[in-house]
C-alpha atoms as a PDB file:
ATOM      1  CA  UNK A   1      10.517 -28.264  52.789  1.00  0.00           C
ATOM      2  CA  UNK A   2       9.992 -24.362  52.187  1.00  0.00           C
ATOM      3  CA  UNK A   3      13.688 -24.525  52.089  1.00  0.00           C
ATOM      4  CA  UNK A   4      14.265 -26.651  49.320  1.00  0.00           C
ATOM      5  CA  UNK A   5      12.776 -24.839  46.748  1.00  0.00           C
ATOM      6  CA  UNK A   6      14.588 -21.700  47.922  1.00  0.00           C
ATOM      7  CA  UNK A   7      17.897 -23.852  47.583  1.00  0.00           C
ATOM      8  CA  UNK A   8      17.021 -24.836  44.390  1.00  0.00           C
ATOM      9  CA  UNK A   9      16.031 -20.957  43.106  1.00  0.00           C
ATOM     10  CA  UNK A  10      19.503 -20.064  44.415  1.00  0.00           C
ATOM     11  CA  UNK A  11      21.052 -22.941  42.910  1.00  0.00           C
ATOM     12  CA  UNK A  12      19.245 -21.807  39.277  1.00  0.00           C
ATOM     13  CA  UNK A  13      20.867 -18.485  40.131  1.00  0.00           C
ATOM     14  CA  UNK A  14      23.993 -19.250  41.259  1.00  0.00           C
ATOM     15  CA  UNK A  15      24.386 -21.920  37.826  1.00  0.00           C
ATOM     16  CA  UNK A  16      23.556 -19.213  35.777  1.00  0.00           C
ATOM     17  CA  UNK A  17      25.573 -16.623  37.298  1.00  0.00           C
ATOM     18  CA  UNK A  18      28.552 -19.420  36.604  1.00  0.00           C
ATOM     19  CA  UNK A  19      27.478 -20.111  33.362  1.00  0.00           C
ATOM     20  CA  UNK A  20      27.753 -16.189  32.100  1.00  0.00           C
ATOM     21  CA  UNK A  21      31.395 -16.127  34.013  1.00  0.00           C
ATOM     22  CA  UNK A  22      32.305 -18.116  31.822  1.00  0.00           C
ATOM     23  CA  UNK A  23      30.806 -17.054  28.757  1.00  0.00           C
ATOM     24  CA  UNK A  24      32.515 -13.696  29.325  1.00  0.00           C
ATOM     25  CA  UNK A  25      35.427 -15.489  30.381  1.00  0.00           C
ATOM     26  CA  UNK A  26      35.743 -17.640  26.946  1.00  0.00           C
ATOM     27  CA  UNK A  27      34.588 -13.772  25.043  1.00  0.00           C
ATOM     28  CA  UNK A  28      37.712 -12.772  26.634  1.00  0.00           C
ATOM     29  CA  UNK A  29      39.870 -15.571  26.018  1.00  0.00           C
ATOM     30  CA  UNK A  30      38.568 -15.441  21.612  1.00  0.00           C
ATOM     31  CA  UNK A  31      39.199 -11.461  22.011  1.00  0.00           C
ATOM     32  CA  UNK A  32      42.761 -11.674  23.155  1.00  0.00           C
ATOM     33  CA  UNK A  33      43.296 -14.629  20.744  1.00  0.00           C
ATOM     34  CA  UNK A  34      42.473 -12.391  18.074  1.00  0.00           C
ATOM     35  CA  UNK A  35      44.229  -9.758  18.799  1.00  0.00           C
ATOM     36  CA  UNK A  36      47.369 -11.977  19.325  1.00  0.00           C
ATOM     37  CA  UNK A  37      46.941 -13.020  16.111  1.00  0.00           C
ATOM     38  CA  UNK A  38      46.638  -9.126  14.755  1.00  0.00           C
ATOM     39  CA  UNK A  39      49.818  -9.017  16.517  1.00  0.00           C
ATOM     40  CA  UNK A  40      51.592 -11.167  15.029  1.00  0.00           C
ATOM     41  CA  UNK A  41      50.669 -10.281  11.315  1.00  0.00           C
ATOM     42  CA  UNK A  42      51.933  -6.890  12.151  1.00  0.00           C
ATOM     43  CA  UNK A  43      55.045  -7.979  13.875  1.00  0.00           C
ATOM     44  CA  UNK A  44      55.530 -10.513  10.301  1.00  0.00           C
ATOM     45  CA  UNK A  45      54.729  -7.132   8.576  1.00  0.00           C
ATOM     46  CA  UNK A  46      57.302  -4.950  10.671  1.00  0.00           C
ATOM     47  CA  UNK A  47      60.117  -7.401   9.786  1.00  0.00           C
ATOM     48  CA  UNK A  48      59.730  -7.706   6.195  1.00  0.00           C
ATOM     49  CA  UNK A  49      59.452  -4.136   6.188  1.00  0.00           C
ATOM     50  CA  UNK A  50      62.763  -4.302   8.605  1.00  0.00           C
ATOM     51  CA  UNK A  51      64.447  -6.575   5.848  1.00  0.00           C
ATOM     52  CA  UNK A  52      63.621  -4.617   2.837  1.00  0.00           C
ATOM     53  CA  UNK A  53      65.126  -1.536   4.373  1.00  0.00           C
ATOM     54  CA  UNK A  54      67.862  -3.698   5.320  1.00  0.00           C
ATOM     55  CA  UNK A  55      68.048  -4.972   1.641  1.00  0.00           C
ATOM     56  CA  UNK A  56      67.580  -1.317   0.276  1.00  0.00           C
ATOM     57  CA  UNK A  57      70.978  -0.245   2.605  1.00  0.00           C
ATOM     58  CA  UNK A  58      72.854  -2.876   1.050  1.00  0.00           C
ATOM     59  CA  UNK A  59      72.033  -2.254  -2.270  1.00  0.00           C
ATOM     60  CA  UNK A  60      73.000   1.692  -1.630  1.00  0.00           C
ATOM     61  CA  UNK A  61      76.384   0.617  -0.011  1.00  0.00           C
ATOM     62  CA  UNK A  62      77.200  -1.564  -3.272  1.00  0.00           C
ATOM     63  CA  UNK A  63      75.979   1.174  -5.588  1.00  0.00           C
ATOM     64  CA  UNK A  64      77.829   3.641  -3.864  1.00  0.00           C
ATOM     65  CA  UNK A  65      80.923   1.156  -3.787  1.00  0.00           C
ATOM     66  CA  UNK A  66      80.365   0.510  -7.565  1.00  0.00           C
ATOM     67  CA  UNK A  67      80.538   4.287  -8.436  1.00  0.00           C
ATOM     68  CA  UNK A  68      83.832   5.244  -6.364  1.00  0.00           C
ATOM     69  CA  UNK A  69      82.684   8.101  -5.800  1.00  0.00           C
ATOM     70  CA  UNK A  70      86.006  10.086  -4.979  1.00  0.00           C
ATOM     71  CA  UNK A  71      85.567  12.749  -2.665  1.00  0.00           C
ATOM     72  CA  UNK A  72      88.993  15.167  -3.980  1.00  0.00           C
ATOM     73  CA  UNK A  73      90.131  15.699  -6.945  1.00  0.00           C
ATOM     74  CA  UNK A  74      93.766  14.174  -8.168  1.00  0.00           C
ATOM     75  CA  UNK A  75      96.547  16.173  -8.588  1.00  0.00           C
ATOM     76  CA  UNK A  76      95.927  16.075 -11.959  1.00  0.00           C
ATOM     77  CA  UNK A  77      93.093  17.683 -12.208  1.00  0.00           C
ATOM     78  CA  UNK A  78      93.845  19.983  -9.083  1.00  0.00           C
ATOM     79  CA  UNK A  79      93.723  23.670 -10.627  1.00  0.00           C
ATOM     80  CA  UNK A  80      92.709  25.899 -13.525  1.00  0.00           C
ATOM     81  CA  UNK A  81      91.447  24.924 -17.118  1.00  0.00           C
ATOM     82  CA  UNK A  82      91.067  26.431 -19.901  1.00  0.00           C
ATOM     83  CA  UNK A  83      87.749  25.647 -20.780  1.00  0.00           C
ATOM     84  CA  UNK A  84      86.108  26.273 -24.974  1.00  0.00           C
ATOM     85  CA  UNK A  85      82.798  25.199 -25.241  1.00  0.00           C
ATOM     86  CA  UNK A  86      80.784  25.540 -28.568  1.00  0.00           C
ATOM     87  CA  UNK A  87      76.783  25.532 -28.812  1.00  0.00           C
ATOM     88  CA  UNK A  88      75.912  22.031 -30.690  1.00  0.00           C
ATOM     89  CA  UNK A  89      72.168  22.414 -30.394  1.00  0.00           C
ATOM     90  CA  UNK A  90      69.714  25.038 -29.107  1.00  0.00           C
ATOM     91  CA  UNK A  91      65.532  26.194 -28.524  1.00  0.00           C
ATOM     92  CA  UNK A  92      66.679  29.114 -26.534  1.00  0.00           C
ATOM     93  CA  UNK A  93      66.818  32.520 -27.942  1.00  0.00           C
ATOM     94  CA  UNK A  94      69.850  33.332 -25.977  1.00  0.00           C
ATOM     95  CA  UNK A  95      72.002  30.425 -27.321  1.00  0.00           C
ATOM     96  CA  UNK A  96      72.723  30.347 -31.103  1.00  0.00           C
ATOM     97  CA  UNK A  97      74.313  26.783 -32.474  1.00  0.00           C
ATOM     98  CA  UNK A  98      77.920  27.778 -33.203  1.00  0.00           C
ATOM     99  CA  UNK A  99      78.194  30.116 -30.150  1.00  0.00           C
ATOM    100  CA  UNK A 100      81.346  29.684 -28.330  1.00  0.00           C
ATOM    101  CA  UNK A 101      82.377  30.575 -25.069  1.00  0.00           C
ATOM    102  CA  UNK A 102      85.950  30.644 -23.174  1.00  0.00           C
ATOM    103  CA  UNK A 103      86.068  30.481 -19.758  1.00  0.00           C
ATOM    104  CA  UNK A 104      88.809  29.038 -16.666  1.00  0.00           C
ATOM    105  CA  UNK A 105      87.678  26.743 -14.864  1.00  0.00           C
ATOM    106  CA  UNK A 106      89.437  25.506 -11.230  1.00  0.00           C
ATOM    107  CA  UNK A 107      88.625  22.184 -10.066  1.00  0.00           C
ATOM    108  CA  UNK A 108      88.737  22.854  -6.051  1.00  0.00           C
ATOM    109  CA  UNK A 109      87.856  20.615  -3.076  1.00  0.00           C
ATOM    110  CA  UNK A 110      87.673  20.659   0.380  1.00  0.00           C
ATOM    111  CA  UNK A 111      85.893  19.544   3.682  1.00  0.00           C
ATOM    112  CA  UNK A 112      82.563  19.983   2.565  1.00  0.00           C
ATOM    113  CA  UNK A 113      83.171  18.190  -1.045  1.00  0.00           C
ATOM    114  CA  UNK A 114      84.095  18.931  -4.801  1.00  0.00           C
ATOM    115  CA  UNK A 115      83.739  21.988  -6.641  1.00  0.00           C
ATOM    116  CA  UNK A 116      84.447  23.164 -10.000  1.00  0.00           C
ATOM    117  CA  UNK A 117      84.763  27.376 -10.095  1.00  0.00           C
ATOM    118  CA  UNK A 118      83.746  29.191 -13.401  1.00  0.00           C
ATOM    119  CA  UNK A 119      85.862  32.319 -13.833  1.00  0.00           C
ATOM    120  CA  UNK A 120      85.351  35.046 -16.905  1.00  0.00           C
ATOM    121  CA  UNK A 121      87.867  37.643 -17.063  1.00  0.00           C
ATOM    122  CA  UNK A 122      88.994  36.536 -13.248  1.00  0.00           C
ATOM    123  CA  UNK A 123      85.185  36.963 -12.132  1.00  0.00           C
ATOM    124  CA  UNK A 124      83.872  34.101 -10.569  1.00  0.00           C
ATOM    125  CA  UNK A 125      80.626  33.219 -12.212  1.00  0.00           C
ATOM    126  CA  UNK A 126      79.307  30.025 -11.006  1.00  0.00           C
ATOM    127  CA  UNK A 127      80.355  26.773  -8.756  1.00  0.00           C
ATOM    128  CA  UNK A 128      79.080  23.552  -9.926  1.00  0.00           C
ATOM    129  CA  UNK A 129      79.076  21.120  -7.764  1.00  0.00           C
ATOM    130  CA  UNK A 130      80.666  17.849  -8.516  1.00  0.00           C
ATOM    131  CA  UNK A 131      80.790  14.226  -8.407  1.00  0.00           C
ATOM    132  CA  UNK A 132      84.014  12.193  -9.528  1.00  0.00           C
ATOM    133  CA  UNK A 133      83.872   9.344 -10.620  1.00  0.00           C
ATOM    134  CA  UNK A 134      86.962   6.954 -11.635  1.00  0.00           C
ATOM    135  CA  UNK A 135      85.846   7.492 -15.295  1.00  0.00           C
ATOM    136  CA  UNK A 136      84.149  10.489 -15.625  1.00  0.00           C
ATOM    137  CA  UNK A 137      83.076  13.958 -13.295  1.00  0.00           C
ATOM    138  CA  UNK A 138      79.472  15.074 -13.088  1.00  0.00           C
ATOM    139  CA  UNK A 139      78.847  18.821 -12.533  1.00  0.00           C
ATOM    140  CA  UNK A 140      75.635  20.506 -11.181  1.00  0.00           C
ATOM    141  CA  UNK A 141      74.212  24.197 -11.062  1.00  0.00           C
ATOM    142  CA  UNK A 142      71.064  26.064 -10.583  1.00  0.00           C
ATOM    143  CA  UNK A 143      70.786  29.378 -10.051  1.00  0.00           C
ATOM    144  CA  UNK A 144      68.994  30.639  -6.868  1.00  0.00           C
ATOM    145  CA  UNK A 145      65.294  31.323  -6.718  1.00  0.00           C
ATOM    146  CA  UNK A 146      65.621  35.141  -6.431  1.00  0.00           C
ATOM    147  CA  UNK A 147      67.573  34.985  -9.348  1.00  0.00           C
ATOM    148  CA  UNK A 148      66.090  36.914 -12.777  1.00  0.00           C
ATOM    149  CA  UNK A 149      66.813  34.408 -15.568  1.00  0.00           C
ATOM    150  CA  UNK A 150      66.378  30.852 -13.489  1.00  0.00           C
ATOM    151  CA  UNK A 151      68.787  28.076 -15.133  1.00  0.00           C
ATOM    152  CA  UNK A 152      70.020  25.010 -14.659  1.00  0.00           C
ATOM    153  CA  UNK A 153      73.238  22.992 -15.878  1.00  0.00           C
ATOM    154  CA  UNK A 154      74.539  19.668 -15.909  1.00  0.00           C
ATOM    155  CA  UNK A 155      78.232  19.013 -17.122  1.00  0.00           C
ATOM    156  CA  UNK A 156      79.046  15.183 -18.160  1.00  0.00           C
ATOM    157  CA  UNK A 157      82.878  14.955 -18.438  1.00  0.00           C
ATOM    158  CA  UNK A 158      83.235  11.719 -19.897  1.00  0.00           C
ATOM    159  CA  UNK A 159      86.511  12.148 -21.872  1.00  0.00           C
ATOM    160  CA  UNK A 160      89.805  12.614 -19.375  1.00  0.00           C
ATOM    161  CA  UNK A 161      92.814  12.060 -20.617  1.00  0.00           C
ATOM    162  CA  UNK A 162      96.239  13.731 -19.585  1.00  0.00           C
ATOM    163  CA  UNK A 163      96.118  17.795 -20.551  1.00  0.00           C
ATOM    164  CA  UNK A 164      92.472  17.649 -22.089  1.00  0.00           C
ATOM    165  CA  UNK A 165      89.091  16.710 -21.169  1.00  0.00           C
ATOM    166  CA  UNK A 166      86.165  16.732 -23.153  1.00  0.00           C
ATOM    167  CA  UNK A 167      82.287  16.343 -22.305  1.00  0.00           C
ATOM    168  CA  UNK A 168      78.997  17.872 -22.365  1.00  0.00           C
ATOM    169  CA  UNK A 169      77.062  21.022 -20.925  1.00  0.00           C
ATOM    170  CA  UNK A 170      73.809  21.068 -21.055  1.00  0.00           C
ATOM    171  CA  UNK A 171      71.817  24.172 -20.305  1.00  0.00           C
ATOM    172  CA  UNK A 172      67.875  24.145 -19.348  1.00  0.00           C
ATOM    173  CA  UNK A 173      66.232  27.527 -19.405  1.00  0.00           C
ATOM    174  CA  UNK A 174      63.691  29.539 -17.939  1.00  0.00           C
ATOM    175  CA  UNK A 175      60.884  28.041 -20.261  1.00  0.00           C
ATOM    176  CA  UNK A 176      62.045  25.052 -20.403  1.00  0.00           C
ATOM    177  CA  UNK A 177      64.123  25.572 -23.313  1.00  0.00           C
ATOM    178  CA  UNK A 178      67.680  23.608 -23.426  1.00  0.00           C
ATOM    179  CA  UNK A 179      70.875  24.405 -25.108  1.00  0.00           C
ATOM    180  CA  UNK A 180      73.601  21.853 -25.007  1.00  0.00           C
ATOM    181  CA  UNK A 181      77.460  22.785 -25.970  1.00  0.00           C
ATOM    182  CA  UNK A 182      80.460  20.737 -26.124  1.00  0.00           C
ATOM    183  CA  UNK A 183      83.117  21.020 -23.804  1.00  0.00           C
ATOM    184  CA  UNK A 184      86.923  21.046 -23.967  1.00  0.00           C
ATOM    185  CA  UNK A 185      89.405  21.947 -20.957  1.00  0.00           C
ATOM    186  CA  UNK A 186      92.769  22.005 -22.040  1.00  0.00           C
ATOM    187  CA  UNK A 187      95.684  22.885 -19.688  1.00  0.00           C
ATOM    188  CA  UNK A 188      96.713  26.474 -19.775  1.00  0.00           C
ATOM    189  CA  UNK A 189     100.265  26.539 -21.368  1.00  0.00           C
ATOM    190  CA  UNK A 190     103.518  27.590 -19.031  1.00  0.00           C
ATOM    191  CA  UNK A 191     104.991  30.944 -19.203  1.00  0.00           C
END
């Protein structure tokens, strides 16, 4: 009989022992079912981020396709211009509405892209880089950072036609101040 209730105290024990087994057991279980769940909302999240990047690529490729961008210039731009640009509008002391400037310009390409080459009295000057379009070329300079009087240009050459294109330059200063001039190339004439 002594036995019996010593059976029965390791029963208790032994029940209880079981019943916290399983209580961890089923903590477990909810813990991983939660985080399975975290999971999956950032798996849901990765692919709609996956698909907007996807969406974002697609969009660049048509934009890019839109543009034709052409990466050389045609033969009939190829070469030197004659280039007479007159100041339309200025806030910069060194530009005066009604200046005018002469310059060559040589449209140039090659491995690395499309350039347009600003001579004055044979001295090259500047490079602009360039974007051609089917309708209309986009030139680009800023002068380096060690450079005294820091400027920036953007050419819009929206007019091409056979022996003359026409467009915009403008010019944004030092303090912010911006100058724009009109643009004519015009083939030079055949000696």
């Amino acid at each position: 009989m002594k036995q019996l209730p010593l059976l029965l105290i390791l029963a208790c024990i032994f029940i209880s022992c079981e019943n916290r087994k399983e209580q961890e057991l089923l903590k477990r279980e909810k813990a991983i079912i939660l985080k399975e769940e975290e999971f999956e909302k950032k798996e849901a999240d990765y692919n709609a981020l996956l698909s907007m990047r996807d969406s974002i690529f697609a969009l660049k490729d048509t934009i890019n396709r839109d543009a034709e961008l052409i990466t050389e210039w045609s033969e009939s731009l190829k070469g030197f211009w004659n280039s007479k640009m007159l100041c339309r509008e200025s806030n910069c002391s060194q530009y005066v509405i009604g200046d005018q400037r002469n310059e060559a310009w040589e449209f140039v390409s090659d491995s690395t892209g499309t350039y347009t080459n600003v001579l004055n009295n044979k001295k090259l000057v500047r490079v602009f880089k360039a974007k051609y379009l089917k309708d209309k070329i986009m030139l680009e300079f800023s002068s380096d950072s060690v450079s005294k009087n820091r400027v920036k240009m953007n050419v819009v050459l929206d007019d091409i036609k056979e022996n003359i294109i026409k467009g915009t330059q403008t010019i944004t200063g030092q303090d912010n101040c911006s100058a724009r001039f009109s643009v004519e190339l015009t083939l030079p004439q055949k000696k």
